[in-house]
C-alpha atoms as a PDB file:
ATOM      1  CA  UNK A   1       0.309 -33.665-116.682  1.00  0.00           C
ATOM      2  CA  UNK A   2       3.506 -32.906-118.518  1.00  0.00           C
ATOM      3  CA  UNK A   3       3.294 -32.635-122.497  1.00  0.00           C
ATOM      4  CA  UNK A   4       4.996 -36.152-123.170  1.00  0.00           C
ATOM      5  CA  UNK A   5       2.351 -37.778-121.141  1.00  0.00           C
ATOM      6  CA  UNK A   6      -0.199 -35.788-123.114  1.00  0.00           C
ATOM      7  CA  UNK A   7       1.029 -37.028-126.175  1.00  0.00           C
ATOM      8  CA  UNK A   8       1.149 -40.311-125.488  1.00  0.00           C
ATOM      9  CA  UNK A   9      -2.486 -40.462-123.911  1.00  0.00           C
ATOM     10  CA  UNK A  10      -4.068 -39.101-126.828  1.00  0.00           C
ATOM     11  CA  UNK A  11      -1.543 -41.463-128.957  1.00  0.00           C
ATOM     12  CA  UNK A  12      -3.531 -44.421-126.891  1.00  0.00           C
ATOM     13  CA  UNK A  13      -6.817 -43.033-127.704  1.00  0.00           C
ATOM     14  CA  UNK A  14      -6.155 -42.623-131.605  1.00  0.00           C
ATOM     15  CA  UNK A  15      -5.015 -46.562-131.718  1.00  0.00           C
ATOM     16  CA  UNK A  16      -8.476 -47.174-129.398  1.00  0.00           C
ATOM     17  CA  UNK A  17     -10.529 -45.022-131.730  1.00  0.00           C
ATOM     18  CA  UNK A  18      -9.707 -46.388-135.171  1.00  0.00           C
ATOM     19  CA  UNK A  19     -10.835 -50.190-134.550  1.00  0.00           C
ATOM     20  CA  UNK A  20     -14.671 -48.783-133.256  1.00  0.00           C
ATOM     21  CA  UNK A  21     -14.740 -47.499-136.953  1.00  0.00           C
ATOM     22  CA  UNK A  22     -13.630 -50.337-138.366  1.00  0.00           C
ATOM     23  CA  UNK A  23     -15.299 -52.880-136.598  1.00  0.00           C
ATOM     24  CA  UNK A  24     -19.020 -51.326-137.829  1.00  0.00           C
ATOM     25  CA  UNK A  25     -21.203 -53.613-140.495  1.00  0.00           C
ATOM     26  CA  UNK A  26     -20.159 -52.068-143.168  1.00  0.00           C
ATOM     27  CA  UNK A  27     -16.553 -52.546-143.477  1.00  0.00           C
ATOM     28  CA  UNK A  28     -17.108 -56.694-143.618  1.00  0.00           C
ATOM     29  CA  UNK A  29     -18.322 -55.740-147.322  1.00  0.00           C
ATOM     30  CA  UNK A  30     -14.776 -54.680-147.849  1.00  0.00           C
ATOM     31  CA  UNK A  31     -12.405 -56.588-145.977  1.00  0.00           C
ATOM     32  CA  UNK A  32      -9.003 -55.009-147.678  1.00  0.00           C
ATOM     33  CA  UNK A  33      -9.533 -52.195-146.086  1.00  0.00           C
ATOM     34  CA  UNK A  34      -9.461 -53.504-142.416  1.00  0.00           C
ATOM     35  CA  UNK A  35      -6.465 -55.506-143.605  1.00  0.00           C
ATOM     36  CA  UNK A  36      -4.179 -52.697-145.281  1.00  0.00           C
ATOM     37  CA  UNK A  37      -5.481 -50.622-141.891  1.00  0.00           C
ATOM     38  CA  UNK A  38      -4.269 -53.117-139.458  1.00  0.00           C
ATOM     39  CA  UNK A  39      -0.683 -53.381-141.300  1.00  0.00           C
ATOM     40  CA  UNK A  40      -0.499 -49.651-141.023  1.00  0.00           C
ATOM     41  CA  UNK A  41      -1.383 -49.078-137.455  1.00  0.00           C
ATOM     42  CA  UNK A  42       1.002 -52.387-136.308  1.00  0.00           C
ATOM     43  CA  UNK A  43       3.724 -50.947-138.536  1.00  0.00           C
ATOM     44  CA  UNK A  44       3.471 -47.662-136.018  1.00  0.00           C
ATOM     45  CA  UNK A  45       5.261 -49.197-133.504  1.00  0.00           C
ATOM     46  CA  UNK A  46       7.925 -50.450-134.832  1.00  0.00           C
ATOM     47  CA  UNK A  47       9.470 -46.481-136.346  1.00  0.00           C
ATOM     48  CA  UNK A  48      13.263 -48.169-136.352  1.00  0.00           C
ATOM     49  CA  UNK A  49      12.496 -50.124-139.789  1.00  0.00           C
ATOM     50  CA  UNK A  50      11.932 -46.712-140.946  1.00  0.00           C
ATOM     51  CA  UNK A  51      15.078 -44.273-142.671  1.00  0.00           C
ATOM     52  CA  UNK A  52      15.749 -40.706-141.875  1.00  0.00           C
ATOM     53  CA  UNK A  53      13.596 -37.418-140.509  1.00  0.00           C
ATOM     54  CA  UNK A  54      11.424 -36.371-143.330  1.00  0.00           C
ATOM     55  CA  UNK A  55      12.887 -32.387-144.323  1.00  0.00           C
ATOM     56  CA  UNK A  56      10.471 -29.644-143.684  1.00  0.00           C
ATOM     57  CA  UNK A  57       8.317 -28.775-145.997  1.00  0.00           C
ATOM     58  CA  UNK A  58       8.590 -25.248-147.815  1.00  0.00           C
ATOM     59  CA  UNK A  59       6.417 -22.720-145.583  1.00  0.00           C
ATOM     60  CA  UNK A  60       4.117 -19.512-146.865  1.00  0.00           C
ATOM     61  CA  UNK A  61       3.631 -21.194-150.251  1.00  0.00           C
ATOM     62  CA  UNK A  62       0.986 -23.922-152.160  1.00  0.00           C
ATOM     63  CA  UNK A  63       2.426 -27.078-152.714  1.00  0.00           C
ATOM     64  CA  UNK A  64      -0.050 -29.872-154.719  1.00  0.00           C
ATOM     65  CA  UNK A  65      -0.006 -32.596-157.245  1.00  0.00           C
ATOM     66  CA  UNK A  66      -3.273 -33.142-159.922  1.00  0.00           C
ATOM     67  CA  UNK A  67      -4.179 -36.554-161.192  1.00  0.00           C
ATOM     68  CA  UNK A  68      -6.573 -36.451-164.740  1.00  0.00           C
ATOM     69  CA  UNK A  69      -7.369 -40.230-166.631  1.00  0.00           C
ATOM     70  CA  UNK A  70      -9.760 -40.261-169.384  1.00  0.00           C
ATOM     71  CA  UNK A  71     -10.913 -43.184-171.280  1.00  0.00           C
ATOM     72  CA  UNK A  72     -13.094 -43.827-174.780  1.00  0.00           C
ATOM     73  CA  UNK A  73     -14.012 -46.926-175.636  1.00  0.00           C
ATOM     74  CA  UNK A  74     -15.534 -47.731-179.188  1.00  0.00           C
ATOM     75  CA  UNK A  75     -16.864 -50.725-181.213  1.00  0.00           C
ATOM     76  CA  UNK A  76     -19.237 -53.651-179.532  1.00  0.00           C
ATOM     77  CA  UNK A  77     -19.054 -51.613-176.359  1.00  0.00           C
ATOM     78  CA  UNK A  78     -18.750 -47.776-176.686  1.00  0.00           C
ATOM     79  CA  UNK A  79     -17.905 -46.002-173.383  1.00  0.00           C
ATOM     80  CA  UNK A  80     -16.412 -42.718-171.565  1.00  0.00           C
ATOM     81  CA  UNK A  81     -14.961 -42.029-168.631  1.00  0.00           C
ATOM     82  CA  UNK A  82     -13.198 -38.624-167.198  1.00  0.00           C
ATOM     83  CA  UNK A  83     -11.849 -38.954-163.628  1.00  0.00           C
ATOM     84  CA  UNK A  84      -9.529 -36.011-161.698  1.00  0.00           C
ATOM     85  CA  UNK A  85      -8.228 -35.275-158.282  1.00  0.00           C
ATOM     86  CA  UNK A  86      -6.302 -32.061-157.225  1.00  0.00           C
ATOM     87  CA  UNK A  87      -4.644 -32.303-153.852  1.00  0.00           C
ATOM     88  CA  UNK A  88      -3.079 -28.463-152.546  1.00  0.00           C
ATOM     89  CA  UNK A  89      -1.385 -28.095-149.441  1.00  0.00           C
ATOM     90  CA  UNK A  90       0.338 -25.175-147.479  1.00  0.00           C
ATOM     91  CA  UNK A  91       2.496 -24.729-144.406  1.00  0.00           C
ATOM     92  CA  UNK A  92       2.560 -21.523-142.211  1.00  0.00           C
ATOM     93  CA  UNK A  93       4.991 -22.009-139.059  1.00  0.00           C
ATOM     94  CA  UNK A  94       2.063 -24.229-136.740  1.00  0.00           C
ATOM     95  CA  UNK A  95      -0.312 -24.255-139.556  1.00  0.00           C
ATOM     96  CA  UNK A  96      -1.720 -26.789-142.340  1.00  0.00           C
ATOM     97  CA  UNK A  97      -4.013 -26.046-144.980  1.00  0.00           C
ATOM     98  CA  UNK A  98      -4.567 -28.891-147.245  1.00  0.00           C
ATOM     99  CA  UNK A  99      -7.498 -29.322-149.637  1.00  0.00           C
ATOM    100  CA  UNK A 100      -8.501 -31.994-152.471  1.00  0.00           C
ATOM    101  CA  UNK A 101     -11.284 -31.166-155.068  1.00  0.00           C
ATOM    102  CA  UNK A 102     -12.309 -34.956-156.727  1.00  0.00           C
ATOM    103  CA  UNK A 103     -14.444 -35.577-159.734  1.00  0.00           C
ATOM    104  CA  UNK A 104     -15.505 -38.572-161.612  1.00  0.00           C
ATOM    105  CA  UNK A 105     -18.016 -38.820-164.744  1.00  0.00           C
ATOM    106  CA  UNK A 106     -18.796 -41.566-166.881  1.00  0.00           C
ATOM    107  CA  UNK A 107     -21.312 -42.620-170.070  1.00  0.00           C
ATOM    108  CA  UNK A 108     -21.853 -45.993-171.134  1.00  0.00           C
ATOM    109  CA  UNK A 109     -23.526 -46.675-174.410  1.00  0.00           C
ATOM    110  CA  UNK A 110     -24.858 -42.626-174.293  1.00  0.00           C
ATOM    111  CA  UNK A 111     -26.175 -43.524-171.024  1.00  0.00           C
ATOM    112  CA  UNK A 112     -24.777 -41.247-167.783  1.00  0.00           C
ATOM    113  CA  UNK A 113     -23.309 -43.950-165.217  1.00  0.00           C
ATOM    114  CA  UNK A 114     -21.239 -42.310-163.003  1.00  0.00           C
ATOM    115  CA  UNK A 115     -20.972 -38.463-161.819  1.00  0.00           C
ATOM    116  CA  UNK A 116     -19.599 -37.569-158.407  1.00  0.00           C
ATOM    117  CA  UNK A 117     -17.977 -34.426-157.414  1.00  0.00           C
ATOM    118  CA  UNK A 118     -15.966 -34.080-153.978  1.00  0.00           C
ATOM    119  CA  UNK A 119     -14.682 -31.148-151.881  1.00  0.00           C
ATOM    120  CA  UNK A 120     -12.810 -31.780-148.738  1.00  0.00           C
ATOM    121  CA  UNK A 121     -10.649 -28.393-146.438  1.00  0.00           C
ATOM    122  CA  UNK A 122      -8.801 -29.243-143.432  1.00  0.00           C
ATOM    123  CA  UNK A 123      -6.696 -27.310-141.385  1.00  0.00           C
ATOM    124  CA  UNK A 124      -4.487 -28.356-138.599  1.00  0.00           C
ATOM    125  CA  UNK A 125      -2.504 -26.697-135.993  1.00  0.00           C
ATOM    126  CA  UNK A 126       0.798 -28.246-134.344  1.00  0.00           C
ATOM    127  CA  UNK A 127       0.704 -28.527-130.568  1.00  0.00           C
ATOM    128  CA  UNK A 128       4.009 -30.331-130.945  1.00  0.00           C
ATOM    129  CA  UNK A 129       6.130 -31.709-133.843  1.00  0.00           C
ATOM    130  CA  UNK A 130       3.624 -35.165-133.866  1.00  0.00           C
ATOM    131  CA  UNK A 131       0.437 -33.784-132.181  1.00  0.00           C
ATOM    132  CA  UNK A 132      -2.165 -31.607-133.798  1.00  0.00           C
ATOM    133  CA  UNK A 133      -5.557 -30.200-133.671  1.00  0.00           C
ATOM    134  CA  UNK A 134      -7.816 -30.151-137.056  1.00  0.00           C
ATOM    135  CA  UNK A 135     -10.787 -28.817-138.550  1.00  0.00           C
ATOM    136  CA  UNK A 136     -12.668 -29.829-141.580  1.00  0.00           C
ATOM    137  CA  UNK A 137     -14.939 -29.226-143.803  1.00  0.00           C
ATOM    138  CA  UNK A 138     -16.285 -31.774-146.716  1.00  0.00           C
ATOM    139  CA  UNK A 139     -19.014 -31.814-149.770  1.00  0.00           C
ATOM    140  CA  UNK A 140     -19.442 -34.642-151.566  1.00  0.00           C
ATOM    141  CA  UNK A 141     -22.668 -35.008-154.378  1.00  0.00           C
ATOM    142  CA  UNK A 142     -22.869 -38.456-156.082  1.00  0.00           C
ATOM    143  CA  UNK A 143     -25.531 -38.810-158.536  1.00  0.00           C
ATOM    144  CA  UNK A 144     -25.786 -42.770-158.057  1.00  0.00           C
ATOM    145  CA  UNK A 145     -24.710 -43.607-154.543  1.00  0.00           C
ATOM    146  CA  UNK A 146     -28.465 -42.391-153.118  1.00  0.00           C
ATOM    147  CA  UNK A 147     -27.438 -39.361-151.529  1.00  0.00           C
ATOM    148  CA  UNK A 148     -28.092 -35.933-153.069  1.00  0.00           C
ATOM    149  CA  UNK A 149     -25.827 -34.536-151.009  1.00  0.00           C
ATOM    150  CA  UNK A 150     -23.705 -35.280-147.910  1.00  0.00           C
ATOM    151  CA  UNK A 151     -22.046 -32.320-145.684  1.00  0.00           C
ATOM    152  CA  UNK A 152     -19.592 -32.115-142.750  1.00  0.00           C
ATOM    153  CA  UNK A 153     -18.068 -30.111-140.877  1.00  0.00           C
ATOM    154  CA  UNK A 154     -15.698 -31.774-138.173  1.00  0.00           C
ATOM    155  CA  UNK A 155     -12.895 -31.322-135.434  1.00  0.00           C
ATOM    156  CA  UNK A 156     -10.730 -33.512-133.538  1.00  0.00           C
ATOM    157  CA  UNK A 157      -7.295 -34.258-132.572  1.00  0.00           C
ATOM    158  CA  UNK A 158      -4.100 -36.076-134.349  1.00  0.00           C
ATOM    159  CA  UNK A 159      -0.846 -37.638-134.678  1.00  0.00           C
ATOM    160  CA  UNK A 160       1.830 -38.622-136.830  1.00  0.00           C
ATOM    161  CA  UNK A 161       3.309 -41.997-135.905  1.00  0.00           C
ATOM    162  CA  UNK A 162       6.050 -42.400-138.409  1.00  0.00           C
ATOM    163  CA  UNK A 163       7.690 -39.150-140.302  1.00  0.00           C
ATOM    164  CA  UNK A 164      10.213 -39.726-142.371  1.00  0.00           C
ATOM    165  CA  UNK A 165      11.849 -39.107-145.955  1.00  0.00           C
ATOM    166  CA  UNK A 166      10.753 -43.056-147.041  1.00  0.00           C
ATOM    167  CA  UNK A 167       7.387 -43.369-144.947  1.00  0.00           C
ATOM    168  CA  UNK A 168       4.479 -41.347-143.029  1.00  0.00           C
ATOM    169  CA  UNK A 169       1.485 -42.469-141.489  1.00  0.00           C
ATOM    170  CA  UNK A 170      -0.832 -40.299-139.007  1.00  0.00           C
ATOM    171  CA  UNK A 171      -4.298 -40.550-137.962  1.00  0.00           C
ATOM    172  CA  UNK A 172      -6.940 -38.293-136.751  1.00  0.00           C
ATOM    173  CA  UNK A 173     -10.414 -38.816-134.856  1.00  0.00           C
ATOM    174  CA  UNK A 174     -13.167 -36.295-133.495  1.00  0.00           C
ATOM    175  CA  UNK A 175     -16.793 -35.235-133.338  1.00  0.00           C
ATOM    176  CA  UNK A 176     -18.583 -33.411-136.033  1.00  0.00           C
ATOM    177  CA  UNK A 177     -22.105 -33.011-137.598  1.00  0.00           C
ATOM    178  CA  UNK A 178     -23.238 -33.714-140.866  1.00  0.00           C
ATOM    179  CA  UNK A 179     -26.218 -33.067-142.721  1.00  0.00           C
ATOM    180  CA  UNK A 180     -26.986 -35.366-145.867  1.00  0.00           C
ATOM    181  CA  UNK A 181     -30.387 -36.370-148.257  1.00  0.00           C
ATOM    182  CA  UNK A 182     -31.188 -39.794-149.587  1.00  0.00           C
ATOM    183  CA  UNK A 183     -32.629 -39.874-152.639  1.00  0.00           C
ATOM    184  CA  UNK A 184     -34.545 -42.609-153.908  1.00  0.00           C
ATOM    185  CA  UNK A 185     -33.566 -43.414-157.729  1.00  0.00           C
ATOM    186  CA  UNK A 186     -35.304 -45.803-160.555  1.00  0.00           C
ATOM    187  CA  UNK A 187     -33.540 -47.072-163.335  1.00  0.00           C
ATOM    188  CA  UNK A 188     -35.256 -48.637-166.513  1.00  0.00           C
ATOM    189  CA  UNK A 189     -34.094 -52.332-168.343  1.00  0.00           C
ATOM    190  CA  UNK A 190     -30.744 -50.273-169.800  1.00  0.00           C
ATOM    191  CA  UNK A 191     -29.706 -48.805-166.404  1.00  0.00           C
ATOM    192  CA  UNK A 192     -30.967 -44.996-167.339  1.00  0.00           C
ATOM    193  CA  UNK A 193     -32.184 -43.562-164.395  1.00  0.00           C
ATOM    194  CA  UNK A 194     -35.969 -42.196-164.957  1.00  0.00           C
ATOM    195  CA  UNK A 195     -36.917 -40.381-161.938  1.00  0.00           C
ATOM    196  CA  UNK A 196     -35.442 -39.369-158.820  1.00  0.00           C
ATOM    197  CA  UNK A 197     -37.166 -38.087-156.108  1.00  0.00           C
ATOM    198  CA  UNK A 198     -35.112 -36.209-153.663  1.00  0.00           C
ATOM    199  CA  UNK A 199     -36.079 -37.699-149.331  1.00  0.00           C
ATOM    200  CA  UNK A 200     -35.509 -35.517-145.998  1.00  0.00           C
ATOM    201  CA  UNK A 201     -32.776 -34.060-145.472  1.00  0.00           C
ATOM    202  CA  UNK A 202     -31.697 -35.256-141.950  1.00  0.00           C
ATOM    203  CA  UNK A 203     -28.872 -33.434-139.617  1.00  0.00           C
ATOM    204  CA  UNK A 204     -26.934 -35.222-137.050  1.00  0.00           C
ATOM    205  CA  UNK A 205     -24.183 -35.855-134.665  1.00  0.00           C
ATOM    206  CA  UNK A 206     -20.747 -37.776-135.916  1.00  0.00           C
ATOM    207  CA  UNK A 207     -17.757 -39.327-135.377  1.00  0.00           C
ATOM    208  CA  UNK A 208     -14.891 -39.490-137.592  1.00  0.00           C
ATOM    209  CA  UNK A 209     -11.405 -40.940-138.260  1.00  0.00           C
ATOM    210  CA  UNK A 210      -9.022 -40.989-140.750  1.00  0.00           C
ATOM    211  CA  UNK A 211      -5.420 -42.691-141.249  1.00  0.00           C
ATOM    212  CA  UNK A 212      -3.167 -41.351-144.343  1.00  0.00           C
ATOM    213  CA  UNK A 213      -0.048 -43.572-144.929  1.00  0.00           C
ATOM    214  CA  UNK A 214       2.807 -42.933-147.952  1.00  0.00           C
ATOM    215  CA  UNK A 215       5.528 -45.194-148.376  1.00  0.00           C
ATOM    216  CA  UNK A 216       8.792 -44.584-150.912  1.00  0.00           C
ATOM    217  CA  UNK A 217      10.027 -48.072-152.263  1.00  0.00           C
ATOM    218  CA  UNK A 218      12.689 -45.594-153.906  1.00  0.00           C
ATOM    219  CA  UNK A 219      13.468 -42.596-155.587  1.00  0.00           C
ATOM    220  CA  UNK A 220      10.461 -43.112-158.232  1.00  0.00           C
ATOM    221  CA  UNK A 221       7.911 -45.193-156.720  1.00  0.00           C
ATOM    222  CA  UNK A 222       5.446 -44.264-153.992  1.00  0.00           C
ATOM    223  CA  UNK A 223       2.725 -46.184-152.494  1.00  0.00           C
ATOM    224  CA  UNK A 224       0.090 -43.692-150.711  1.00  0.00           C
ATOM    225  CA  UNK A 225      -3.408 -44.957-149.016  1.00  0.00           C
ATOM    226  CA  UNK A 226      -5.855 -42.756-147.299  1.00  0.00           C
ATOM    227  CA  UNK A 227      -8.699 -43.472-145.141  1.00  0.00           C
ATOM    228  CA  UNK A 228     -11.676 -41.866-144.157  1.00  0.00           C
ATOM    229  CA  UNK A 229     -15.110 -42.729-141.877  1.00  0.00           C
ATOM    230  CA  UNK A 230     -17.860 -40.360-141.136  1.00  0.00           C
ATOM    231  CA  UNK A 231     -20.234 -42.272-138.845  1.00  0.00           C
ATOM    232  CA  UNK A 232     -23.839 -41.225-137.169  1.00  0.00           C
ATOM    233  CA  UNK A 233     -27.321 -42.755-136.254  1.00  0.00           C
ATOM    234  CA  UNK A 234     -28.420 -42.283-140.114  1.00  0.00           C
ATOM    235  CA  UNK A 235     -25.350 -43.609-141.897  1.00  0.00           C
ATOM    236  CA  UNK A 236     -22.119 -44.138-141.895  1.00  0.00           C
ATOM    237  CA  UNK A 237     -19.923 -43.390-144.895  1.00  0.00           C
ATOM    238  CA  UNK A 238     -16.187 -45.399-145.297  1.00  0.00           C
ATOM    239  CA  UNK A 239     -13.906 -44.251-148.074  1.00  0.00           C
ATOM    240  CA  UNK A 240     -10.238 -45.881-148.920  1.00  0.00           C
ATOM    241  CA  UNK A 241      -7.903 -44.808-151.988  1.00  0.00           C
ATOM    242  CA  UNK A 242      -5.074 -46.417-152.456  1.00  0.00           C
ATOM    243  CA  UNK A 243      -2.610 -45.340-154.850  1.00  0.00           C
ATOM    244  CA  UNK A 244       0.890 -46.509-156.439  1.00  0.00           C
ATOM    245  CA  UNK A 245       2.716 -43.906-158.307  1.00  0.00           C
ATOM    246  CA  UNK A 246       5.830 -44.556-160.738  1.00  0.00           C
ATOM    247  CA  UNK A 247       7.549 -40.993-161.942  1.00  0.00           C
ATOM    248  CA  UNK A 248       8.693 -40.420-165.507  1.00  0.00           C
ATOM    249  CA  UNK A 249      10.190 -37.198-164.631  1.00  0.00           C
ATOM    250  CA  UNK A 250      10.526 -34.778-161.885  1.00  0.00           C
ATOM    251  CA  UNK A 251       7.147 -33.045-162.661  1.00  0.00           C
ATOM    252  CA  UNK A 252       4.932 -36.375-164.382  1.00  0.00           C
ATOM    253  CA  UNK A 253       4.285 -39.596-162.454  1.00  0.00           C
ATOM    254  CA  UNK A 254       1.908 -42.180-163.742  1.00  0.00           C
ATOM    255  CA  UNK A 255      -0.418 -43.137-161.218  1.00  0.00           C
ATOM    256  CA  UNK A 256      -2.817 -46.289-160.577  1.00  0.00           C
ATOM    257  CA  UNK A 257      -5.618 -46.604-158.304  1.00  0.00           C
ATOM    258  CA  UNK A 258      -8.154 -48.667-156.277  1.00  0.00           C
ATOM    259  CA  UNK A 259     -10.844 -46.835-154.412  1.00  0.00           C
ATOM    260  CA  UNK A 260     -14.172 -47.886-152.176  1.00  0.00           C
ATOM    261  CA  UNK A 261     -16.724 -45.851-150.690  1.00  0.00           C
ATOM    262  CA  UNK A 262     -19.160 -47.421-148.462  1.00  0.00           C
ATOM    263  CA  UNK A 263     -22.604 -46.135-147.253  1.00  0.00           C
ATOM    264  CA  UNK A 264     -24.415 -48.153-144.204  1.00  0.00           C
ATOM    265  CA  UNK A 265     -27.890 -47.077-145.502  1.00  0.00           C
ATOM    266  CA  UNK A 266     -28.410 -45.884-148.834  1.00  0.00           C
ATOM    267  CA  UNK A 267     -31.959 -45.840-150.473  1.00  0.00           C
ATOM    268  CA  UNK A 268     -33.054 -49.683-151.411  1.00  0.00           C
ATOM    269  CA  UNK A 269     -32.499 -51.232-154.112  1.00  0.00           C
ATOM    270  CA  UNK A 270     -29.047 -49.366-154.457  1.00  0.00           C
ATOM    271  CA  UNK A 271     -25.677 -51.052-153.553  1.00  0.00           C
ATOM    272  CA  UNK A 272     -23.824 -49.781-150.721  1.00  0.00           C
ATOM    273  CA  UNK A 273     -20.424 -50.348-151.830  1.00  0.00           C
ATOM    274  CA  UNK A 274     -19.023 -48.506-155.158  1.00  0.00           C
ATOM    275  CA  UNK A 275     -15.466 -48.770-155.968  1.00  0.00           C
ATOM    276  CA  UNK A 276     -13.244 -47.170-158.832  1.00  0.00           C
ATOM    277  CA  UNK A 277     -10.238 -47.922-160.452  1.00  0.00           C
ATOM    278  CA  UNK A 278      -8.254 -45.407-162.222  1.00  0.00           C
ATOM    279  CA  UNK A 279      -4.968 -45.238-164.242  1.00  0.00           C
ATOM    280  CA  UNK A 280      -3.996 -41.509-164.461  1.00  0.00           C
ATOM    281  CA  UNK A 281      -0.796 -39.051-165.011  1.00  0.00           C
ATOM    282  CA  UNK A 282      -0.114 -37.304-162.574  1.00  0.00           C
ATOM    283  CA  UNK A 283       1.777 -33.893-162.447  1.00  0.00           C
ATOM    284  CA  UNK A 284       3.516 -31.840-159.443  1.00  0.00           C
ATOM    285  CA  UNK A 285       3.083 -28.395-158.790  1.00  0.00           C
END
């Protein structure tokens, strides 16, 4: 089998692999997601709407952006809230590093109502200028979603579908295994949680997928969404961010947000969908 042919059968199997993710339960909660999806994936074949080769990136050095928001709120309602994401990448010759360290904490009325803290490493390896091999690693501890913890460690295959200076999208699937631990959590009448008691921590098999699309409307705005699903027997975990970005300068961009992580089978009586929205500056590095 010659390398184009290669390509283009694992090309088919990342457009076969993405719908078994999001066809599962849990994405009906959310059904944006599955729509802004679809209109990614269709837009793949059609790469002539697109404008020029993107330029390579820089190699042997860190490349990132940060994102901080905080907000106090004071009167009838009094209220804090911290959010901040810092995104790193780095090109050697065939290889990626990338890595994105995510944090979120949040009182209401002196009351802690939000506290999650995310870690996420890949690295990739070109087999071509479109195809790649990855492997990942993620953390993520969330204090209300009714895991203690949840773990991965994953591998899998990708490609980029568009590449250009206006527009990117690629996807990704593979195997992994993750190890995670519900926790059951009760709240009393004001929505302070009183007691937590931690479950068994459980170890499994996985699939995952992600798709990560940017799009420049022009020289200062930039519309970015990324997608993520971690599935296995126990639960299966579906995060999308989507972002729009306006610069103010060549380092500061103001950013706004919408994100939604979804767990299959947290602890009852907790939710399983949580979603955030976030207005933050952002700053290039």
């Amino acid at each position: 089998m010659c390398e184009h042919e290669f390509e283009r059968g694992v090309k088919s199997r990342l457009l076969a692999v993405a719908p078994e993710f999001m066809i599962q339960e849990s994405l009906l909660t959310n059904h944006r997601v599955v729509t802004t999806l679809a209109a990614l994936i269709a837009m793949a074949g059609a790469p002539s709407i697109w404008a020029d080769d993107a330029p390579p990136p820089p190699q042997g050095v860190w490349i990132g952006k940060g994102q901080f928001g905080f907000l106090d709120s004071q009167g009838n309602s009094v209220s804090q809230s911290v959010n901040g994401i810092v995104d790193l990448s780095r090109y050697d010759g065939d290889w990626k590093n990338q890595g994105t360290l995510n944090g979120l904490y949040g009182k209401s009325s002196g009351i802690v109502s939000a506290e999650r803290w995310e870690v996420h490493e890949q690295t990739n390896y070109a087999l071509s200028s479109d195809l790649f091999v990855f492997g990942g690693l993620r953390y993520e501890h969330d204090l209300f979603d009714g895991f203690q913890y949840q773990a991965s460690v994953t591998t899998g295959v990708g490609y980029t579908f568009i590449n250009t200076d206006k527009a990117n999208l690629t996807a990704q699937a593979g195997p992994g295994y993750r190890k995670l631990r519900p926790e059951a959590i009760t709240k009393n009448g004001a929505g302070e949680v009183i007691s937590r008691v931690p479950l068994e921590a459980t170890g499994e098999a996985i699939g995952t997928a992600g798709v990560d699309f940017s799009y420049k409307f022009n020289s200062t705005t930039t519309l970015t969404n990324k997608f993520l699903a971690e599935s296995g027997s126990s639960n299966t975990m579906l995060q999308n961010a989507l972002a729009l970005s306006v610069k103010m300068s060549t380092k500061l961009a103001l950013t706004i947000g919408y994100g939604v992580t979804n767990n299959s089978n947290p602890p009852a009586p907790l939710k399983k969908l949580d979603s955030v929205e976030t207005v933050n500056l952002q700053f290039s590095f």
